[in-house]
N, C-alpha and C. Protein backbone atom coordinates (compact mmCIF):
# COMPACT_ATOMS: atom_id res chain seq x y z
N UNK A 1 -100.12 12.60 -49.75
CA UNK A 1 -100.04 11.37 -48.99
C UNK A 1 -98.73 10.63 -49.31
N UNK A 2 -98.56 10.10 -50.64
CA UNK A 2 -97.33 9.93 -51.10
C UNK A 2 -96.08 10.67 -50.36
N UNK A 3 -95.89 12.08 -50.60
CA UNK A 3 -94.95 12.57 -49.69
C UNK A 3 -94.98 12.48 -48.66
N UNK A 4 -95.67 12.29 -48.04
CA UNK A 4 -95.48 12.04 -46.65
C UNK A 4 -94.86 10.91 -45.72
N UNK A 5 -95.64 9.48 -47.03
CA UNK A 5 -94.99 8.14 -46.66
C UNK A 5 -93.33 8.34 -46.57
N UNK A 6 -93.14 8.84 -48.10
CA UNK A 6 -91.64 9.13 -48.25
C UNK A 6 -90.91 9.62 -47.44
N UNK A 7 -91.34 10.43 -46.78
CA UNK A 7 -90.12 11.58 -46.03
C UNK A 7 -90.62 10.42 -44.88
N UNK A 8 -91.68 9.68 -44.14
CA UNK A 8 -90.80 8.94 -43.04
C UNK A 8 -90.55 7.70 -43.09
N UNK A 9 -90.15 7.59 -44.32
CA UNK A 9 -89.47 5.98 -44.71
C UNK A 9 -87.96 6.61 -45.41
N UNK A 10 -87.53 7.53 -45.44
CA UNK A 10 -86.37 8.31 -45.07
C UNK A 10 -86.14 8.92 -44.04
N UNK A 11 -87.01 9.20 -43.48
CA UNK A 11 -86.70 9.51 -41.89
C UNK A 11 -86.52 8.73 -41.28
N UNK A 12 -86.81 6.94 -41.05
CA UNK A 12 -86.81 5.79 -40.77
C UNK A 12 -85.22 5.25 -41.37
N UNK A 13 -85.33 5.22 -42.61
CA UNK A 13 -83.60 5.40 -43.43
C UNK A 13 -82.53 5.66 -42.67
N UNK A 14 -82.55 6.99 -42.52
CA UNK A 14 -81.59 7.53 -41.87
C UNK A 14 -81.27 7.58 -40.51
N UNK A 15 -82.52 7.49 -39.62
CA UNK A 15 -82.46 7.12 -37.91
C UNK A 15 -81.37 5.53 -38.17
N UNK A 16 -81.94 4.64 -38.69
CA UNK A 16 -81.54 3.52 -38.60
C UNK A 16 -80.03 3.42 -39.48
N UNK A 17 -79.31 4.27 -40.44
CA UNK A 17 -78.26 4.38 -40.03
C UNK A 17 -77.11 5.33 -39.45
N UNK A 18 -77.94 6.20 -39.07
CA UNK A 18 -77.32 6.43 -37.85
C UNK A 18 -77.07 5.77 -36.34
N UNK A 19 -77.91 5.02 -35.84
CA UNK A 19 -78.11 4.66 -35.07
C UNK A 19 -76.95 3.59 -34.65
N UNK A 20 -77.68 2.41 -35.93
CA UNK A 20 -75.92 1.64 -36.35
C UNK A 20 -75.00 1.95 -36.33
N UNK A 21 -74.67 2.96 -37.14
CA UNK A 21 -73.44 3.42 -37.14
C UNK A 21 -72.21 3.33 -36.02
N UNK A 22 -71.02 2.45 -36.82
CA UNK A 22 -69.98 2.69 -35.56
C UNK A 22 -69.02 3.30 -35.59
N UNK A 23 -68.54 3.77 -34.63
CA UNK A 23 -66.84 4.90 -34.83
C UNK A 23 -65.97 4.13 -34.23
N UNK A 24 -64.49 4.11 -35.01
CA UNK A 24 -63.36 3.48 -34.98
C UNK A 24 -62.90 4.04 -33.73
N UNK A 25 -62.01 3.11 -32.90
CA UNK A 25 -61.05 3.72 -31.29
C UNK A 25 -60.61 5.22 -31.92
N UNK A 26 -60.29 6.30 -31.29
CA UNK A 26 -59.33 7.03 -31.28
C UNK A 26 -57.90 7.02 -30.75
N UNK A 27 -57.11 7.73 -32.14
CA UNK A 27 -55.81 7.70 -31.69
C UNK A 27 -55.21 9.10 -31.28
N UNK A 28 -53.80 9.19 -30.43
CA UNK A 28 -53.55 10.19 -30.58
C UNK A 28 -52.21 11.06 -31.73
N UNK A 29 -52.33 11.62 -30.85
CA UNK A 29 -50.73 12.33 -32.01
C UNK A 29 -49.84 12.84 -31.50
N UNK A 30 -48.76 13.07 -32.25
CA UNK A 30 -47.72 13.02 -31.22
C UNK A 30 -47.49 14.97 -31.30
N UNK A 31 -47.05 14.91 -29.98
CA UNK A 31 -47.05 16.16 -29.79
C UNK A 31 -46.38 17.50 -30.73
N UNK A 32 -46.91 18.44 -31.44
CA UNK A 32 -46.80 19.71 -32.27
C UNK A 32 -46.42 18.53 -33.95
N UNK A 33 -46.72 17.30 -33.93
CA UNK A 33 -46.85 16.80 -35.29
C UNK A 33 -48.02 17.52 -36.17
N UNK A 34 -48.96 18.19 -35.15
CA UNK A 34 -50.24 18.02 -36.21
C UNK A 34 -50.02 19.35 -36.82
N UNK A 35 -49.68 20.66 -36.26
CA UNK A 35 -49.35 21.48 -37.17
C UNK A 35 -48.52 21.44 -38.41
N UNK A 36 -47.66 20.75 -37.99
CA UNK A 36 -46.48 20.82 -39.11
C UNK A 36 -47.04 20.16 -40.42
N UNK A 37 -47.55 18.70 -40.17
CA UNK A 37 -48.06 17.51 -40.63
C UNK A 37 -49.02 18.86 -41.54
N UNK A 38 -50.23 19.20 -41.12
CA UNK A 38 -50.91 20.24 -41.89
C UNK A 38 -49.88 21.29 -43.01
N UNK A 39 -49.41 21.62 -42.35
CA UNK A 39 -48.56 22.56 -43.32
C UNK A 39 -48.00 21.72 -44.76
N UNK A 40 -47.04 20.68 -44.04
CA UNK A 40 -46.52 19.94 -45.35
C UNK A 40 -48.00 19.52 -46.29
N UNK A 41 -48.77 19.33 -45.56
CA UNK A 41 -49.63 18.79 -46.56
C UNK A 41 -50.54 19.24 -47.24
N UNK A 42 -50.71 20.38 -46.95
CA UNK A 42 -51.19 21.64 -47.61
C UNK A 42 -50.36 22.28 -49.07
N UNK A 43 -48.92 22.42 -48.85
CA UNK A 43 -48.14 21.90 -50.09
C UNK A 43 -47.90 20.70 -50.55
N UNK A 44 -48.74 19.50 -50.38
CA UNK A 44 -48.47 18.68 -51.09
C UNK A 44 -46.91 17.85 -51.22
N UNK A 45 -46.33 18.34 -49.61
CA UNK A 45 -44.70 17.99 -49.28
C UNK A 45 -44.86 16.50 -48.59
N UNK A 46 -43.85 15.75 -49.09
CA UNK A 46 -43.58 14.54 -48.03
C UNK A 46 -43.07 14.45 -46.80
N UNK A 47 -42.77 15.72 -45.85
CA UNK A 47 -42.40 15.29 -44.57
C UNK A 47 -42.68 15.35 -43.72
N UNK A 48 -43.88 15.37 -43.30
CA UNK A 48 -45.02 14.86 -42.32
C UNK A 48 -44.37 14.04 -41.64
N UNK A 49 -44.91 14.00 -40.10
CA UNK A 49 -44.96 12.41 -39.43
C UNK A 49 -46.25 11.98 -39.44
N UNK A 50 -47.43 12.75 -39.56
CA UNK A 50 -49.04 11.97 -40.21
C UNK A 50 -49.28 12.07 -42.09
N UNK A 51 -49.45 10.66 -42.63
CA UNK A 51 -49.84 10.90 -43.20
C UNK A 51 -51.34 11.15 -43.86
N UNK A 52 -50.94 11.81 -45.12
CA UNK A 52 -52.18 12.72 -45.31
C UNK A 52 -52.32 12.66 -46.67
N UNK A 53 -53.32 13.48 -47.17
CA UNK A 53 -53.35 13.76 -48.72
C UNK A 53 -52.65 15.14 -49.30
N UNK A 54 -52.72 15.43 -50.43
CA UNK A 54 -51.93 16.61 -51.17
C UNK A 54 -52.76 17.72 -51.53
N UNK A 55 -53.06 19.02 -50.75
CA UNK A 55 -53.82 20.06 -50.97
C UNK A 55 -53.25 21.17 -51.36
N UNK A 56 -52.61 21.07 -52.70
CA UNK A 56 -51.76 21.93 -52.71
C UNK A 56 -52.81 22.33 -54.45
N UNK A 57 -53.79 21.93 -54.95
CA UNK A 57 -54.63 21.91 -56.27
C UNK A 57 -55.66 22.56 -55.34
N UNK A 58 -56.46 22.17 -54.01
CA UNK A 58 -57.45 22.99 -53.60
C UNK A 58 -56.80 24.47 -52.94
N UNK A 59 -55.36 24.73 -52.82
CA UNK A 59 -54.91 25.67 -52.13
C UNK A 59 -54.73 27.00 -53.06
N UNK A 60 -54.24 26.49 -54.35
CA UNK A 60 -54.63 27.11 -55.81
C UNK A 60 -55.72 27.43 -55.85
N UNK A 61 -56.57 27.13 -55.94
CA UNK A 61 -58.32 26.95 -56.71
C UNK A 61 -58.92 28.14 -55.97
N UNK A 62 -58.14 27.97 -54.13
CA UNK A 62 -59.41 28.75 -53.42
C UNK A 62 -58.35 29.98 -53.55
N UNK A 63 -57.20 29.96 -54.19
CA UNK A 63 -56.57 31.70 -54.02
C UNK A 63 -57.04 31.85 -55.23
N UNK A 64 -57.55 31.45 -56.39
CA UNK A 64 -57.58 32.17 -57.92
C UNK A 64 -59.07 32.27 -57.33
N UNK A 65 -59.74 32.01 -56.86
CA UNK A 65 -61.28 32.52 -56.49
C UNK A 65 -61.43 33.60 -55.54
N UNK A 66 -60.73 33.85 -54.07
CA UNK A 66 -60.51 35.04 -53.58
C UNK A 66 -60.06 35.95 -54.24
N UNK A 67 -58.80 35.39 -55.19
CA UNK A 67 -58.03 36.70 -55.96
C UNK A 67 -59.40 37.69 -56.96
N UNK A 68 -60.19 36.77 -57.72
CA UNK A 68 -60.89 36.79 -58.45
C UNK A 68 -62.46 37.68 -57.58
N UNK A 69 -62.21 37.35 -56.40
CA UNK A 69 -63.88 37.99 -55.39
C UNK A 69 -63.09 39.00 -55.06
N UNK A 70 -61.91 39.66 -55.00
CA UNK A 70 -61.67 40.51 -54.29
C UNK A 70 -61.12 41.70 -55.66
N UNK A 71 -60.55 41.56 -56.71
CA UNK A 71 -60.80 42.17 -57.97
C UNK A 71 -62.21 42.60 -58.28
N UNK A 72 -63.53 41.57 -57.98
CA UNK A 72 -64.73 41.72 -58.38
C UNK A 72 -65.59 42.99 -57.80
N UNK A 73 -64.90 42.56 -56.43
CA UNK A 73 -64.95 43.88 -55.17
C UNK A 73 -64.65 45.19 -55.38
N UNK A 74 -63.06 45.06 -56.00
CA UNK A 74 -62.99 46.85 -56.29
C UNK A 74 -63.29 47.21 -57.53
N UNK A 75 -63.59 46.29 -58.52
CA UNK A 75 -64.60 47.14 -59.51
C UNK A 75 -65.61 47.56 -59.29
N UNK A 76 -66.55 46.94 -58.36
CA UNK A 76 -67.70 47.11 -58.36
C UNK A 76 -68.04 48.72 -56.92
N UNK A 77 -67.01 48.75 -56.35
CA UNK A 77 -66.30 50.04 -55.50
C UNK A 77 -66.19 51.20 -56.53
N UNK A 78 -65.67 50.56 -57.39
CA UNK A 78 -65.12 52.14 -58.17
C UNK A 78 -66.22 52.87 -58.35
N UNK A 79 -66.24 54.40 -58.63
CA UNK A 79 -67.51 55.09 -58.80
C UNK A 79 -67.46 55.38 -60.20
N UNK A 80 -68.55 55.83 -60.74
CA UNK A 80 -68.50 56.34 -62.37
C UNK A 80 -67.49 57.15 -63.05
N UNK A 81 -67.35 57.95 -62.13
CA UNK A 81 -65.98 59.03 -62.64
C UNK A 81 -64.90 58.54 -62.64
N UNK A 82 -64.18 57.36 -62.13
CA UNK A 82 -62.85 56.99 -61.67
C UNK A 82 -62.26 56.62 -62.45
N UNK A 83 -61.15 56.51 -62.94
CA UNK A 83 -60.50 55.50 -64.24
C UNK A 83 -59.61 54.43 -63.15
């Protein structure tokens, strides 16, 4: 019974802010900025015409983890006999 109240007095929660919820005007961009803008900011470079944040620590992180799944991969490929 308890759970039940709960989940729709969070279901109630969350309708109501969503519902509220408002979204800011949209803007646009200026034309072939947004690729570039991505790139610089993916290295963590200043010459964007949008600014942005510096993903150049998550751009690291997710290659030492592929590097790391894809090493994991051909060991686990190799057969018993193989050196």
């Amino acid at each position: 019974m308890v759970t039940g109240v709960l989940a729709v007095a969070l279901f109630g929660l969350l309708s109501a802010v969503f519902v509220t919820a408002g979204f800011g005007t949209s803007e646009g961009f200026p034309t072939g900025a947004i690729t570039r803008s991505i790139g610089y900011a993916m290295f963590n470079l200043d010459a964007g015409t949008i600014d942005s944040e510096g993903f150049l620590v998550a751009f690291i992180t997710i290659a030492i983890v592929l590097d790391a799944a894809l090493d994991g991969a051909v060991m686990l490929a190799k057969r018993e006999g193989e050196n």
